[in-house]
PDB file of N, CA and C in Angstrom:
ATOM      1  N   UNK A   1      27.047 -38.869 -94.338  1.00  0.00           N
ATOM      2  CA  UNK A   1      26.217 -39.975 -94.761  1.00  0.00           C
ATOM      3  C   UNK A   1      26.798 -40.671 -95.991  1.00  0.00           C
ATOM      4  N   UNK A   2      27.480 -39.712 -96.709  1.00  0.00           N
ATOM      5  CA  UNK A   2      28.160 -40.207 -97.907  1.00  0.00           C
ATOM      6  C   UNK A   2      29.173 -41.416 -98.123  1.00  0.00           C
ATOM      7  N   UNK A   3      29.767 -40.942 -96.814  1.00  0.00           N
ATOM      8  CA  UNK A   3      30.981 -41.784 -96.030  1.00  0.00           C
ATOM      9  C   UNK A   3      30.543 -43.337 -95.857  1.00  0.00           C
ATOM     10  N   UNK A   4      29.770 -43.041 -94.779  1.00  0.00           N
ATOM     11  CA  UNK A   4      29.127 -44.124 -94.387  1.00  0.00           C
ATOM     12  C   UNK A   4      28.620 -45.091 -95.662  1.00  0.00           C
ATOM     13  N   UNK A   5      27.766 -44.527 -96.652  1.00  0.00           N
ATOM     14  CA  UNK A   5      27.292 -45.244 -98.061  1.00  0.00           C
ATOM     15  C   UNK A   5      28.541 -46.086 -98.401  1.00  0.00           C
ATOM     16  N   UNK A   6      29.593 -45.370 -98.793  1.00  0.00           N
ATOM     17  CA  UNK A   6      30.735 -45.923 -99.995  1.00  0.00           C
ATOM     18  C   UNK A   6      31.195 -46.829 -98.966  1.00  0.00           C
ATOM     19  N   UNK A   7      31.573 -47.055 -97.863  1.00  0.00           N
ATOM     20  CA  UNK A   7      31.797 -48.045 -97.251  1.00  0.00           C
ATOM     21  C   UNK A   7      31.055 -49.219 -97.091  1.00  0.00           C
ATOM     22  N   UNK A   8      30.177 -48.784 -96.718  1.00  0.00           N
ATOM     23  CA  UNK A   8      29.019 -49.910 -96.818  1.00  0.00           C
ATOM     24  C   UNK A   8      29.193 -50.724 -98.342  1.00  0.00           C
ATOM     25  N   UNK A   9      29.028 -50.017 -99.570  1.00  0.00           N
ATOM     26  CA  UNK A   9      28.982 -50.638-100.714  1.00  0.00           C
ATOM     27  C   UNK A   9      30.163 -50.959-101.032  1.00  0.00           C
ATOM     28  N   UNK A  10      31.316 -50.589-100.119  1.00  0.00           N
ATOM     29  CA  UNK A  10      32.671 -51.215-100.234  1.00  0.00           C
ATOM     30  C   UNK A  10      32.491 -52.819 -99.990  1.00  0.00           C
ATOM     31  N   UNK A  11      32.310 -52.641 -98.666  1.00  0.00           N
ATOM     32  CA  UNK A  11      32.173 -54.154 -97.789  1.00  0.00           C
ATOM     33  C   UNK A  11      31.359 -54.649 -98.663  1.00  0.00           C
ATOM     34  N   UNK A  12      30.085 -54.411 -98.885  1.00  0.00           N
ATOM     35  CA  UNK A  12      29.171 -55.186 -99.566  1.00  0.00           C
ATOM     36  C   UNK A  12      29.896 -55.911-100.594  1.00  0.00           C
ATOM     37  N   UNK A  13      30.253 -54.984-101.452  1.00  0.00           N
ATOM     38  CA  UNK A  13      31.058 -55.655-102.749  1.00  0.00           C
ATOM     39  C   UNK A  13      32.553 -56.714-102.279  1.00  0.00           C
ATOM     40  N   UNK A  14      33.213 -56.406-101.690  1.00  0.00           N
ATOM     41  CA  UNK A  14      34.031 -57.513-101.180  1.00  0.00           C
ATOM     42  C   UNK A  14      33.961 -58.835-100.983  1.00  0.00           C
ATOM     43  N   UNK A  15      32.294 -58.690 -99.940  1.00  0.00           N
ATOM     44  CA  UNK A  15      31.619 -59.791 -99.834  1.00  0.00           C
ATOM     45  C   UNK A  15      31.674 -60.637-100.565  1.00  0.00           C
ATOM     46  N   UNK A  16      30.927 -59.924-102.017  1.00  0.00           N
ATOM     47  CA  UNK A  16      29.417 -60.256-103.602  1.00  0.00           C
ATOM     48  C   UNK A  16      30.890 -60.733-103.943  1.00  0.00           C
ATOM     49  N   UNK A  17      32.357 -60.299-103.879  1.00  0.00           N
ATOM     50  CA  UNK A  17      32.822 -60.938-105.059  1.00  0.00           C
ATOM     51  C   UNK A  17      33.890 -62.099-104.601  1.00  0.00           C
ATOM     52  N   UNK A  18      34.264 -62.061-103.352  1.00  0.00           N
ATOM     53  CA  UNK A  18      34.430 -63.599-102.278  1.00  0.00           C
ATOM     54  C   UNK A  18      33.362 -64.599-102.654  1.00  0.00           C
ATOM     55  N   UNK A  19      32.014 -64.098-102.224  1.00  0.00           N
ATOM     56  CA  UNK A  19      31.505 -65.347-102.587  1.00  0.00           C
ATOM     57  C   UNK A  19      30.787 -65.362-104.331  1.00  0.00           C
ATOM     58  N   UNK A  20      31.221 -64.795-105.379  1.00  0.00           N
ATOM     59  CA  UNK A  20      31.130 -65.206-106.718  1.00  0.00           C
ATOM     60  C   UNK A  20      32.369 -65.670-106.737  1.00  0.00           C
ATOM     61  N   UNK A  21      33.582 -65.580-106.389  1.00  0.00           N
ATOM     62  CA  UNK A  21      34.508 -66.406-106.516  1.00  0.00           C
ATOM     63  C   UNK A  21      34.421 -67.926-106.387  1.00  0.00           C
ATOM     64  N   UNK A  22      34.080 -68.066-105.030  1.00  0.00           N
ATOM     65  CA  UNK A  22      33.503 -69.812-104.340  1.00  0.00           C
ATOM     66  C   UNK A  22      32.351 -69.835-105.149  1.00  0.00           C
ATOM     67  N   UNK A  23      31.159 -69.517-105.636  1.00  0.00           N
ATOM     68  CA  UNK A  23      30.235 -70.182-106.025  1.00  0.00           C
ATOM     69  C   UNK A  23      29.864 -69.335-107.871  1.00  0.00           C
ATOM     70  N   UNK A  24      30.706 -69.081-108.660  1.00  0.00           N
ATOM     71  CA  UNK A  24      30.056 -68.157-109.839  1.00  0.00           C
ATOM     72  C   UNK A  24      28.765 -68.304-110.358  1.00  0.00           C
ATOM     73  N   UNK A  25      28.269 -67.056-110.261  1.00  0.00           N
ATOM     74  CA  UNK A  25      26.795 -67.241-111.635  1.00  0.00           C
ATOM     75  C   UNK A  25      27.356 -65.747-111.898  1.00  0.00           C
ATOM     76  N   UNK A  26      26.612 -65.738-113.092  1.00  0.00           N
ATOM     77  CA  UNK A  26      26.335 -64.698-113.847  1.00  0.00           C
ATOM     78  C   UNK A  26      25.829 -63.539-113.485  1.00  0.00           C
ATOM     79  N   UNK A  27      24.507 -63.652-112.612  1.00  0.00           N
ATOM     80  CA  UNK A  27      24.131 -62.633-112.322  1.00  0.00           C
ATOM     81  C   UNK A  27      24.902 -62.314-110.891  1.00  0.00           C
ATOM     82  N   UNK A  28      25.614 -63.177-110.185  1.00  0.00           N
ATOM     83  CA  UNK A  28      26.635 -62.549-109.301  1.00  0.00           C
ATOM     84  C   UNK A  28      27.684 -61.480-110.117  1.00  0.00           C
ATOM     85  N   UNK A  29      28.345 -62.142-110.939  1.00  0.00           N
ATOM     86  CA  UNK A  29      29.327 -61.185-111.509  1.00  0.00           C
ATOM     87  C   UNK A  29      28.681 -60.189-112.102  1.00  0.00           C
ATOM     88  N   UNK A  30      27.832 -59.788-112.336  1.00  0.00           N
ATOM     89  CA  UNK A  30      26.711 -58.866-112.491  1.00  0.00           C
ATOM     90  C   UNK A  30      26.799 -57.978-111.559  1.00  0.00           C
ATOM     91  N   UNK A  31      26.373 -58.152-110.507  1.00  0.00           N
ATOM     92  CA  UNK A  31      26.807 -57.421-109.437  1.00  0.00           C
ATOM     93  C   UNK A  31      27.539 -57.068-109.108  1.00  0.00           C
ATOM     94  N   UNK A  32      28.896 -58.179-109.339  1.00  0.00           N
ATOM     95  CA  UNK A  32      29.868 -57.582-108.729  1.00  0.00           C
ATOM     96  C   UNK A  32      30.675 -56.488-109.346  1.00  0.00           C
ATOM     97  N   UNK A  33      30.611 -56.184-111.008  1.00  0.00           N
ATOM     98  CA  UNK A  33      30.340 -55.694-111.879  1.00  0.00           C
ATOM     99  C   UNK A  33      29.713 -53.945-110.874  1.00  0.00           C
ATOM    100  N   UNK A  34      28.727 -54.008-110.493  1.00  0.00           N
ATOM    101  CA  UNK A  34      27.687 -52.701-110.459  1.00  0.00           C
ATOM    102  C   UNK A  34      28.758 -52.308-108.846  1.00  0.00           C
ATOM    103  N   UNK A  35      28.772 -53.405-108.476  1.00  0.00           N
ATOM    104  CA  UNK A  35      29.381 -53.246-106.688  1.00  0.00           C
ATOM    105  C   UNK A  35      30.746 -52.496-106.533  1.00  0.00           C
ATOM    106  N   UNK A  36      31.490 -53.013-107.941  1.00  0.00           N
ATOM    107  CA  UNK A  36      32.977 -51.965-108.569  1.00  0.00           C
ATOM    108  C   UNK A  36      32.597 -50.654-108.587  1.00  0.00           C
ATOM    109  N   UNK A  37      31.739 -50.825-109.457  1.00  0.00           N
ATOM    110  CA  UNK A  37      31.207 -49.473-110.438  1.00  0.00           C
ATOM    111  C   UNK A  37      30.578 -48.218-109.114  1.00  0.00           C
ATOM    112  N   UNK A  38      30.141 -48.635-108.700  1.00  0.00           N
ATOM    113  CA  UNK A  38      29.452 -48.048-107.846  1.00  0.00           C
ATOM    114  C   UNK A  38      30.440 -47.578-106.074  1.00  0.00           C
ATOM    115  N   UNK A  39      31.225 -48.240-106.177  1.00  0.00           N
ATOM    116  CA  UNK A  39      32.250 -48.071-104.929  1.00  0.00           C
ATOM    117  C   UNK A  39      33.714 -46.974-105.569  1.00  0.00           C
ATOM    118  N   UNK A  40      33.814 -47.013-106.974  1.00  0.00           N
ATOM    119  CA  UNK A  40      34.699 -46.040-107.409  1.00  0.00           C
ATOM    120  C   UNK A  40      34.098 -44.609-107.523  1.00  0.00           C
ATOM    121  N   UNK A  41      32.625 -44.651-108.077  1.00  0.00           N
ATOM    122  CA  UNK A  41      32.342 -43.694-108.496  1.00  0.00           C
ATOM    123  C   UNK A  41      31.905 -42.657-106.888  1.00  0.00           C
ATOM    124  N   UNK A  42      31.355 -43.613-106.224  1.00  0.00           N
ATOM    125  CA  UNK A  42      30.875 -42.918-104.372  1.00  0.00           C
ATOM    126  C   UNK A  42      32.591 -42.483-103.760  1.00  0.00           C
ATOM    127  N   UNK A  43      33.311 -43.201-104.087  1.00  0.00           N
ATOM    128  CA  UNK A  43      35.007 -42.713-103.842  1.00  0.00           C
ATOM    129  C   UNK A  43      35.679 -41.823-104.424  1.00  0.00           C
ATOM    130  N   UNK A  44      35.049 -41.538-105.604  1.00  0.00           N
ATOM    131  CA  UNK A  44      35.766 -40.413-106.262  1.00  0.00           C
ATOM    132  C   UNK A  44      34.803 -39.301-106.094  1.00  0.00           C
ATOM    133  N   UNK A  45      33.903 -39.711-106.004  1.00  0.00           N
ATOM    134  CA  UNK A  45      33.323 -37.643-105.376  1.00  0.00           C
ATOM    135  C   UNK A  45      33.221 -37.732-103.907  1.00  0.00           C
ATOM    136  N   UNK A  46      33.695 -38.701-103.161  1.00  0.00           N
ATOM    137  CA  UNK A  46      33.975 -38.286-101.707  1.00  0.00           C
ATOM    138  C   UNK A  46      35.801 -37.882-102.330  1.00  0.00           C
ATOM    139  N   UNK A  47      36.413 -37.830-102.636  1.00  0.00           N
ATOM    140  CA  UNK A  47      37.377 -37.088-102.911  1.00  0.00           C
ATOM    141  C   UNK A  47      37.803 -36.255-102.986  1.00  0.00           C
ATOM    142  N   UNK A  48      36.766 -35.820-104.177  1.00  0.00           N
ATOM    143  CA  UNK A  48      36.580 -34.534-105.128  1.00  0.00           C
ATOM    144  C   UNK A  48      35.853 -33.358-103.917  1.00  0.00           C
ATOM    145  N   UNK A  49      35.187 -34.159-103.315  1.00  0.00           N
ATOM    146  CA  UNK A  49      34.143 -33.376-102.667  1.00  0.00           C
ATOM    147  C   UNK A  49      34.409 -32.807-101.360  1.00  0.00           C
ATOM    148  N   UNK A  50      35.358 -33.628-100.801  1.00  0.00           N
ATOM    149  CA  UNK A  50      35.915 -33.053 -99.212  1.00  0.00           C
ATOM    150  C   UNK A  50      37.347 -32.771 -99.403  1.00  0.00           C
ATOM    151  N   UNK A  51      37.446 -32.790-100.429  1.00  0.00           N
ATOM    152  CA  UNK A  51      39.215 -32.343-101.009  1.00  0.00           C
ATOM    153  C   UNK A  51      40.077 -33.191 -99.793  1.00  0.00           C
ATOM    154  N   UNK A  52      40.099 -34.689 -99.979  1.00  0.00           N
ATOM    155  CA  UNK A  52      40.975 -35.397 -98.928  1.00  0.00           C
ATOM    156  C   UNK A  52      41.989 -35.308 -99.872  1.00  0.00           C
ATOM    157  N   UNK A  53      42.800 -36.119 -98.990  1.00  0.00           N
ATOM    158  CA  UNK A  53      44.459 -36.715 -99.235  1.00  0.00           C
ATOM    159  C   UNK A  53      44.613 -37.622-100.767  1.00  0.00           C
ATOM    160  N   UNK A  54      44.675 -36.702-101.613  1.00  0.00           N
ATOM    161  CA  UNK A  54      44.390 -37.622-102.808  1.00  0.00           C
ATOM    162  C   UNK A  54      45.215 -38.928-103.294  1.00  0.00           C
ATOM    163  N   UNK A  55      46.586 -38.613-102.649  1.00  0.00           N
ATOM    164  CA  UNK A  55      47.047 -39.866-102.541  1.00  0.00           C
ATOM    165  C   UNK A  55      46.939 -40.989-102.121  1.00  0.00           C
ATOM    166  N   UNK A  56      46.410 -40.694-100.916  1.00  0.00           N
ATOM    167  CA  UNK A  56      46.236 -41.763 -99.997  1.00  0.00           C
ATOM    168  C   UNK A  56      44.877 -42.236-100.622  1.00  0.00           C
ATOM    169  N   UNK A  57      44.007 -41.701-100.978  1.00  0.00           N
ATOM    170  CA  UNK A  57      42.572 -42.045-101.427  1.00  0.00           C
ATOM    171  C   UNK A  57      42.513 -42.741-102.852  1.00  0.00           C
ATOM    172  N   UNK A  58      43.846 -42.256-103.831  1.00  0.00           N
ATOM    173  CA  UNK A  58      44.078 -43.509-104.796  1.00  0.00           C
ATOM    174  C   UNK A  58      45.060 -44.738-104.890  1.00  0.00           C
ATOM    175  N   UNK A  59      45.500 -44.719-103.438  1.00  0.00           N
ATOM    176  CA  UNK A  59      45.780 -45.918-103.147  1.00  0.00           C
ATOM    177  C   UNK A  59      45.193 -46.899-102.613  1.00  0.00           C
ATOM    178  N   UNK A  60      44.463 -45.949-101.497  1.00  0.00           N
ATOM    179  CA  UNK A  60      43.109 -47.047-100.940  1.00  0.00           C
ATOM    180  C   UNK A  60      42.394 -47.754-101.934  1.00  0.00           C
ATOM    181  N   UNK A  61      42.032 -47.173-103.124  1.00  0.00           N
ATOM    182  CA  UNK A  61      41.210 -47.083-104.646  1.00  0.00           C
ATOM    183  C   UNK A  61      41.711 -48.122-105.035  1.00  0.00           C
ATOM    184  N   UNK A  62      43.137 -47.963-105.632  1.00  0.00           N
ATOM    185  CA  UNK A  62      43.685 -49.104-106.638  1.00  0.00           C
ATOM    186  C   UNK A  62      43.485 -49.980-105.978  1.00  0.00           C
ATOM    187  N   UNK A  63      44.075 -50.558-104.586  1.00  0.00           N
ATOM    188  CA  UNK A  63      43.982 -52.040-103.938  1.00  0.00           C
ATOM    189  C   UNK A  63      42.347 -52.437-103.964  1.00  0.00           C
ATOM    190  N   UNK A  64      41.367 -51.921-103.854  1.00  0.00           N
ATOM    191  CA  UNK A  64      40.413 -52.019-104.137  1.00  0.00           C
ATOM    192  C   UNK A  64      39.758 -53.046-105.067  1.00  0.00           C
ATOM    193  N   UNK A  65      40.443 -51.823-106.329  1.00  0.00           N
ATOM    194  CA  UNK A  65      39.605 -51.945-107.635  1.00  0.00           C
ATOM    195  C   UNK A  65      40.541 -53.653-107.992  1.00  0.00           C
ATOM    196  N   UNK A  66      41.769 -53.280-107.618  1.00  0.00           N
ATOM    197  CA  UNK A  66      42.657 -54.475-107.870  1.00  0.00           C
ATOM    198  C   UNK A  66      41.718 -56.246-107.755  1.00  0.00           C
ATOM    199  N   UNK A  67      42.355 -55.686-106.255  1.00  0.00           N
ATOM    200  CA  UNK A  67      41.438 -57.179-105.352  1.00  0.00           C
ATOM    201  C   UNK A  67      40.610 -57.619-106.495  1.00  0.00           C
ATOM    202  N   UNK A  68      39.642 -56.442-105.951  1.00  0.00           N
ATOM    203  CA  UNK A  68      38.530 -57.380-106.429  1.00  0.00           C
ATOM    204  C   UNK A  68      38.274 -57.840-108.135  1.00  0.00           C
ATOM    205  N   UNK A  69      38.908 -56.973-108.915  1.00  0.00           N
ATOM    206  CA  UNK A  69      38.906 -57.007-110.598  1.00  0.00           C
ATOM    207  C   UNK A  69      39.723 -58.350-110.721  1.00  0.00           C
ATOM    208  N   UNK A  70      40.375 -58.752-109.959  1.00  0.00           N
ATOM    209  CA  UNK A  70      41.295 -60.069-110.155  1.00  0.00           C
ATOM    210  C   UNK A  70      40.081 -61.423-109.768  1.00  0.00           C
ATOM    211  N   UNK A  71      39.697 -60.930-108.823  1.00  0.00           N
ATOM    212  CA  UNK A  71      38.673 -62.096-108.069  1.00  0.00           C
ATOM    213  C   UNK A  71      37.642 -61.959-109.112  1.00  0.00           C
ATOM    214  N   UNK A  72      37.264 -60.725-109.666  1.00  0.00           N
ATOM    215  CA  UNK A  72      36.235 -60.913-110.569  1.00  0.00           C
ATOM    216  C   UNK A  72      36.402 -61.779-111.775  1.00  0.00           C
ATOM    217  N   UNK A  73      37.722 -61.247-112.443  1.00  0.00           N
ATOM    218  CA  UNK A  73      38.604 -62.420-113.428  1.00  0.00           C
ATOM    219  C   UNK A  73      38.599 -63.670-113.511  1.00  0.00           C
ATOM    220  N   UNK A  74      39.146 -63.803-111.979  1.00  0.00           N
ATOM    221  CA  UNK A  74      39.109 -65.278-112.108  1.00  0.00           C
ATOM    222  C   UNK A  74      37.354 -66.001-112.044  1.00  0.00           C
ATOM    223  N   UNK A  75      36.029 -65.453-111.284  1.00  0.00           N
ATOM    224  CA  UNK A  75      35.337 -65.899-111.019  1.00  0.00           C
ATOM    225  C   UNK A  75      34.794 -66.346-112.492  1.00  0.00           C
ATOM    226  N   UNK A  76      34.894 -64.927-113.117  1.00  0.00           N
ATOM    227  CA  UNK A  76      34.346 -65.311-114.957  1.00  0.00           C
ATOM    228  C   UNK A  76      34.797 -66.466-115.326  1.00  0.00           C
ATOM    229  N   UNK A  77      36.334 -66.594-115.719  1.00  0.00           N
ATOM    230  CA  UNK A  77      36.747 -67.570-116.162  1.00  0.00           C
ATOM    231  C   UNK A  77      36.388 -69.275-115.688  1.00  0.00           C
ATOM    232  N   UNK A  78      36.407 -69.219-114.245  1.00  0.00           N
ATOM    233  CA  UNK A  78      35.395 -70.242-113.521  1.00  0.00           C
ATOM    234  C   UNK A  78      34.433 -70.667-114.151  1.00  0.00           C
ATOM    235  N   UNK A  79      33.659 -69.829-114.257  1.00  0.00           N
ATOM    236  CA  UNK A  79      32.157 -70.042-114.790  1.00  0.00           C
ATOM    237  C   UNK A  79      31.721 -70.150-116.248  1.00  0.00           C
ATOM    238  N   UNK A  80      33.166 -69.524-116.723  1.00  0.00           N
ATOM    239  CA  UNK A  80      33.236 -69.963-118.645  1.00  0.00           C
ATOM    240  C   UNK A  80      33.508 -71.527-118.656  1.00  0.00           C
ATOM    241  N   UNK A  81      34.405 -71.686-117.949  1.00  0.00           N
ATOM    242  CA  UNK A  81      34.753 -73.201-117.528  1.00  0.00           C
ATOM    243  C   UNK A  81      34.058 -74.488-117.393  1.00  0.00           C
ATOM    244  N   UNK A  82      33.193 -74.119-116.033  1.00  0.00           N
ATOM    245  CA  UNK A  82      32.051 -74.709-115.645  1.00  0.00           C
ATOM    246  C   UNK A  82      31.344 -74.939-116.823  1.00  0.00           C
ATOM    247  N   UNK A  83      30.756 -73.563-117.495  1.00  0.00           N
ATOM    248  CA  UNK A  83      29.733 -73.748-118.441  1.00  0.00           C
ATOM    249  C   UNK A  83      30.268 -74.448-119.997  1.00  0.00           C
ATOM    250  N   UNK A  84      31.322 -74.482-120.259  1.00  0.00           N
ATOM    251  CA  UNK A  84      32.133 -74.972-121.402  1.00  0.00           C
ATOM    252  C   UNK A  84      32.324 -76.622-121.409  1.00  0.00           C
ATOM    253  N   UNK A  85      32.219 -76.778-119.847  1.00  0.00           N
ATOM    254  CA  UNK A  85      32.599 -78.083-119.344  1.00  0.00           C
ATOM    255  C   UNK A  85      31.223 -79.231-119.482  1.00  0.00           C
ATOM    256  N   UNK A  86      30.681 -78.361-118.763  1.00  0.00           N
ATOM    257  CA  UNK A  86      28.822 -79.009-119.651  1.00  0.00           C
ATOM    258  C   UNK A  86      28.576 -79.112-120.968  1.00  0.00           C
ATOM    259  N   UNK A  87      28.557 -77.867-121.537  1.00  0.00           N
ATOM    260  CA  UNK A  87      28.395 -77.957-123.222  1.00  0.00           C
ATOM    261  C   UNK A  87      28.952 -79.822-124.129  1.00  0.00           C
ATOM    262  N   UNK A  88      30.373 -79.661-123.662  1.00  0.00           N
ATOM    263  CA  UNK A  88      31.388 -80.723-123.618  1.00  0.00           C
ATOM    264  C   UNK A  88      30.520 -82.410-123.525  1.00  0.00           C
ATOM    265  N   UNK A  89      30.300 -82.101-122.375  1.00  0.00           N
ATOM    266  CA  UNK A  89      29.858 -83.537-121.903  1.00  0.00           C
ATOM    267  C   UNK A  89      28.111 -83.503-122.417  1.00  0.00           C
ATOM    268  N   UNK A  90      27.500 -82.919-122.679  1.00  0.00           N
ATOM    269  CA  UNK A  90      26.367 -83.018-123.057  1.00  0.00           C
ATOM    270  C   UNK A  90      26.517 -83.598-124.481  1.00  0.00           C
TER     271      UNK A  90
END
């Protein structure tokens, strides 16, 4: 069942941070934020816990955490942008 979870909140988070990329708010990156957090930590005690292939399981990991920490990056900066860009013209 465990399995099944961290995947699920894998995909989920992939999703949350594709589309905070195309559309940023705050409380998306918020999420996407908890959607990281929460897909490393369900991955590392399915690890720990069924004693898999630890290599292979922190590689799956890094591309992961990668992806999406980049997409998260850029979405922030987007939205510092956006919101800097208003301040500006107001």
């Amino acid at each position: 069942m465990i399995i099944f979870t961290h995947v699920v909140i894998a995909l989920v988070t992939i999703v949350l941070t594709l589309v905070t990329y195309v559309k940023p708010t705050s409380r998306r990156l918020k999420m996407s934020y908890t959607g990281i957090t929460l897909t490393v930590v369900s991955g590392s005690y399915l690890a720990f816990s069924l004693q898999s292939n630890l290599l292979r399981t922190c590689v799956t990991g890094l591309v992961f955490v990668t992806f999406t920490s980049i997409l998260t990056y850029s979405s922030r900066n987007k939205l510092e942008y956006a919101e800097n860009k208003i301040k500006v013209e107001q």
